[in-house]
Protein backbone atom coordinates (compact mmCIF):
# COMPACT_ATOMS: atom_id res chain seq x y z
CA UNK A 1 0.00 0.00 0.00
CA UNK A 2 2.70 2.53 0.70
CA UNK A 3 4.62 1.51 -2.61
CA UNK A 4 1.45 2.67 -4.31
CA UNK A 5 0.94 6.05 -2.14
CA UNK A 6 4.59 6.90 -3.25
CA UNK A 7 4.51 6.02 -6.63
CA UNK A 8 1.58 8.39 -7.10
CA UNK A 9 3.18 10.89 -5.55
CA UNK A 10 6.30 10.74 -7.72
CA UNK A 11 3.81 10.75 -10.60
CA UNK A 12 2.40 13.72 -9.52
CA UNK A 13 5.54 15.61 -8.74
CA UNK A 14 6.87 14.53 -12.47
CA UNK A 15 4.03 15.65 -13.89
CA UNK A 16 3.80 19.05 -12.20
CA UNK A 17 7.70 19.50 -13.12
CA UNK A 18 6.53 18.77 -16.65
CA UNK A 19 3.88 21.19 -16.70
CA UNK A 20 6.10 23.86 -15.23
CA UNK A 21 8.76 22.88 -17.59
CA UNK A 22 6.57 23.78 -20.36
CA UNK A 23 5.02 27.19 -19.53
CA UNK A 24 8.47 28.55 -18.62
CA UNK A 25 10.20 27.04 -22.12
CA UNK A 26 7.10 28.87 -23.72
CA UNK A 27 7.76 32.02 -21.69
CA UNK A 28 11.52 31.84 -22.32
CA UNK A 29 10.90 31.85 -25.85
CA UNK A 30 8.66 34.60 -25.81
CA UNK A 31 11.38 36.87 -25.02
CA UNK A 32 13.97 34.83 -26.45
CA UNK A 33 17.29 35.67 -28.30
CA UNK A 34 19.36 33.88 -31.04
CA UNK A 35 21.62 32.72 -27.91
CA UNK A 36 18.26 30.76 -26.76
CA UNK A 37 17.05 30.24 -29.64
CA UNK A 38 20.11 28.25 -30.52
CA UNK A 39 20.40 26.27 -27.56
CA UNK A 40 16.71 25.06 -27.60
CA UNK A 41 17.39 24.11 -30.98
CA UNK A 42 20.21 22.00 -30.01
CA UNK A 43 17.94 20.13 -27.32
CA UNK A 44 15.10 18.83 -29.16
């Protein structure tokens, strides 16, 4: 039972990280640069 508990916890933190990740990579680019530009380029 506590396996479980945990594991959806760790699923929820991921998935909160993810959605974080996201807004600020779309903010980032928003005001971006060639400098980020070019390294989010490189990344994906």
């Amino acid at each position: 039972m506590v396996n479980i508990k945990k594991k959806r916890k760790t699923e929820k933190v991921a998935n909160d990280f993810n959605g974080y990740r996201a807004k600020m990579n779309e903010r980032i680019l928003a005001y971006s640069n060639k400098v980020t530009k070019g390294i989010y380029s490189l990344g994906t």
